[in-house]
Protein backbone atom coordinates (compact mmCIF):
# COMPACT_ATOMS: atom_id res chain seq x y z
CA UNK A 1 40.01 3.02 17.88
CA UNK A 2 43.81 3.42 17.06
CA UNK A 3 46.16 5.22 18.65
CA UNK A 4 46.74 6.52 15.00
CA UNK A 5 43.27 7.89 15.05
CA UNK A 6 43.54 9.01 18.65
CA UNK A 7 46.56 10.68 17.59
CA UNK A 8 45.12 12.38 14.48
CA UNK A 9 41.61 13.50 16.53
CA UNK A 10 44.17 15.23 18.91
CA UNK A 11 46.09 17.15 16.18
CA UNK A 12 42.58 18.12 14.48
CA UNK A 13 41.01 19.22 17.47
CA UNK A 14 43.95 21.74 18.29
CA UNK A 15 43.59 23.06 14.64
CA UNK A 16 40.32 23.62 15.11
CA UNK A 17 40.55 25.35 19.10
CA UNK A 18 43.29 27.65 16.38
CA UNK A 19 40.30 28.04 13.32
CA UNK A 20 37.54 28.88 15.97
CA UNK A 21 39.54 31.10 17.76
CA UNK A 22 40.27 33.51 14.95
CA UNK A 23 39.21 36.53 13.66
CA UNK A 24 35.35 36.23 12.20
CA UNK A 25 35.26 34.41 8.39
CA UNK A 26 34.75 34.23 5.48
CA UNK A 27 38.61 36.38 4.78
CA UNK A 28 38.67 38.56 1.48
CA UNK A 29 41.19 41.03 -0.27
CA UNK A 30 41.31 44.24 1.10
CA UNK A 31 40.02 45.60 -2.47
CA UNK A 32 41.76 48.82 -1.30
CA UNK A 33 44.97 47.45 -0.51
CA UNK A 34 45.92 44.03 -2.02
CA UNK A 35 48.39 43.25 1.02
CA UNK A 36 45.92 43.26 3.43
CA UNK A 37 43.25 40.28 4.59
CA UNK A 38 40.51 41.37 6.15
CA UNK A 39 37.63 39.70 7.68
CA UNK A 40 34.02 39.43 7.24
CA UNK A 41 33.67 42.19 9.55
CA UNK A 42 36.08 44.02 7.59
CA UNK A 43 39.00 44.32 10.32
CA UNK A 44 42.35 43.81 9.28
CA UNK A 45 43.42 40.15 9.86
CA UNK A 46 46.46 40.58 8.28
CA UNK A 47 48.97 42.78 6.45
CA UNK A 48 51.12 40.60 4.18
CA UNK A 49 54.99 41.35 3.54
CA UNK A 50 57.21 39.71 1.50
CA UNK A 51 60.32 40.84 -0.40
CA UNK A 52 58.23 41.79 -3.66
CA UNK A 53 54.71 43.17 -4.43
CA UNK A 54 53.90 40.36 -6.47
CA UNK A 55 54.99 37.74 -3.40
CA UNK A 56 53.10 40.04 -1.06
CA UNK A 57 50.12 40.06 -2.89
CA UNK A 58 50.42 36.35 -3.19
CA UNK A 59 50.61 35.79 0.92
CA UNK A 60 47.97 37.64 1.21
CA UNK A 61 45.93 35.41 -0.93
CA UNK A 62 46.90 32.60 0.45
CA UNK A 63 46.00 34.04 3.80
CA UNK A 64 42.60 34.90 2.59
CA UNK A 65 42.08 31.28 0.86
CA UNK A 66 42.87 29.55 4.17
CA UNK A 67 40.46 31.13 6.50
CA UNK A 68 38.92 29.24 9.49
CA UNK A 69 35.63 28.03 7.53
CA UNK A 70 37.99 26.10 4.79
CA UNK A 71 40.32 24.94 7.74
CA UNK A 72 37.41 23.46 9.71
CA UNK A 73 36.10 21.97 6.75
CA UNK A 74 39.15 20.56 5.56
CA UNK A 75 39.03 18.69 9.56
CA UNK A 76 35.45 17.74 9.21
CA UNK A 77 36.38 15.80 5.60
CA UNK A 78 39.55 14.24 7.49
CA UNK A 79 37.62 13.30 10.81
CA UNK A 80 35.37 11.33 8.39
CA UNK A 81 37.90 9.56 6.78
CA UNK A 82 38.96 8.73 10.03
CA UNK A 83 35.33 7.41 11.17
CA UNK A 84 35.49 5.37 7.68
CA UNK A 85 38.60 3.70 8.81
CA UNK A 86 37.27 2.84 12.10
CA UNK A 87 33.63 1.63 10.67
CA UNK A 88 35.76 -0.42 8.28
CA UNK A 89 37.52 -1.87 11.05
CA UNK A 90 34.57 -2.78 13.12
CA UNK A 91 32.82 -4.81 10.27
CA UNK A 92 36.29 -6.86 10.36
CA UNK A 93 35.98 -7.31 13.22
CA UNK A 94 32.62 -8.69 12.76
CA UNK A 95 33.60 -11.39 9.90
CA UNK A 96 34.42 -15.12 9.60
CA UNK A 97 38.04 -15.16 9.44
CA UNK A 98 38.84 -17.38 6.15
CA UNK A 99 35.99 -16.27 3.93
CA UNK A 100 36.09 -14.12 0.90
CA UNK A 101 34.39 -10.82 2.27
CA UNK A 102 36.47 -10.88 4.94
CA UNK A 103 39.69 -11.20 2.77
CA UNK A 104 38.48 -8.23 0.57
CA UNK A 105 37.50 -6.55 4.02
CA UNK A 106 41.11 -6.80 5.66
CA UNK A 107 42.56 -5.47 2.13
CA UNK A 108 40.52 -2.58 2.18
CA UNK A 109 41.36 -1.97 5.86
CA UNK A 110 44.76 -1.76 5.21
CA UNK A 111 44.63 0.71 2.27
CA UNK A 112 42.17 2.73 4.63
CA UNK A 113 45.11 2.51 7.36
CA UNK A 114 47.67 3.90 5.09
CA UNK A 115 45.67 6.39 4.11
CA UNK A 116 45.31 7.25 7.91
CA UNK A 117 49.32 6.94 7.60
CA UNK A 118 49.20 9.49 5.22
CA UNK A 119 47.24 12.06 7.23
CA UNK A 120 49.37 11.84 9.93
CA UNK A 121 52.53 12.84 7.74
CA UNK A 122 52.37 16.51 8.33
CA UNK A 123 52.60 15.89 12.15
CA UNK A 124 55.95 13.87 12.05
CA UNK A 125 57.66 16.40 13.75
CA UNK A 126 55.40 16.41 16.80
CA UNK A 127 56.37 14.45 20.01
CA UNK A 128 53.63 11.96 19.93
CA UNK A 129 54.40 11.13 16.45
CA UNK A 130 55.71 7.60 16.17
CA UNK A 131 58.03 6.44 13.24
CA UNK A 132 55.91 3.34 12.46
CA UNK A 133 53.11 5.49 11.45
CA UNK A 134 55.28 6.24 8.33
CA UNK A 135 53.90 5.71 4.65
């Protein structure tokens, strides 16, 4: 494991403590008031506001198109990609140094790394971020 990957877990796992925490999914359109998200059990989640009706409308559709179900699944698809990297890692591990495999191996380690690299952009503002986790 890497402390990139710790790192990441830790972000995803607070997103999803957020996503589980909220109101019941899936979200939909108020179909009687286009500014409001409400949830599957047809409370109010949200009432959008923005300075137009057309923005308005659009927050509130964004809103609705980011409930907790997409949000968690979004994390489960990352957390694999994560698990991928570290699988990846292992079989290197695992190699003959100085064969072919495992040059082809450590190449495709790398790109999986950066990809890990680019998961963690969003999060460069938070504390435990560190610089040489930049893309």
């Amino acid at each position: 494991m890497t402390d990139l990957a710790d790192f990441l877990r830790a972000r995803y796992a607070e997103r999803r403590a957020i996503a589980e925490a909220a109101s019941p999914w899936p979200w939909k359109i108020n179909p009687e008031d286009p500014e409001q998200v409400l949830a599957v059990d047809d409370v109010v989640v949200a009432d959008a506001f923005a300075l137009s009706s057309n923005q308005t409308r659009n927050t509130a559709t964004f809103i609705a198109a980011n409930d907790p179900a997409d949000i968690l699944a979004d994390l489960d698809a990352k957390l694999a990609i994560i698990d991928a990297y570290e699988r990846a890692a292992y079989t290197l591990s695992l190699a003959t140094p100085g064969t072919a495999p495992h040059a082809l191996m450590t190449g495709a380690r790398n790109y999986m790394h950066l990809t890990l690299q680019y998961l963690a952009q969003p999060f460069a503002g938070h504390p435990d971020y560190q610089e040489d986790w930049a893309a």
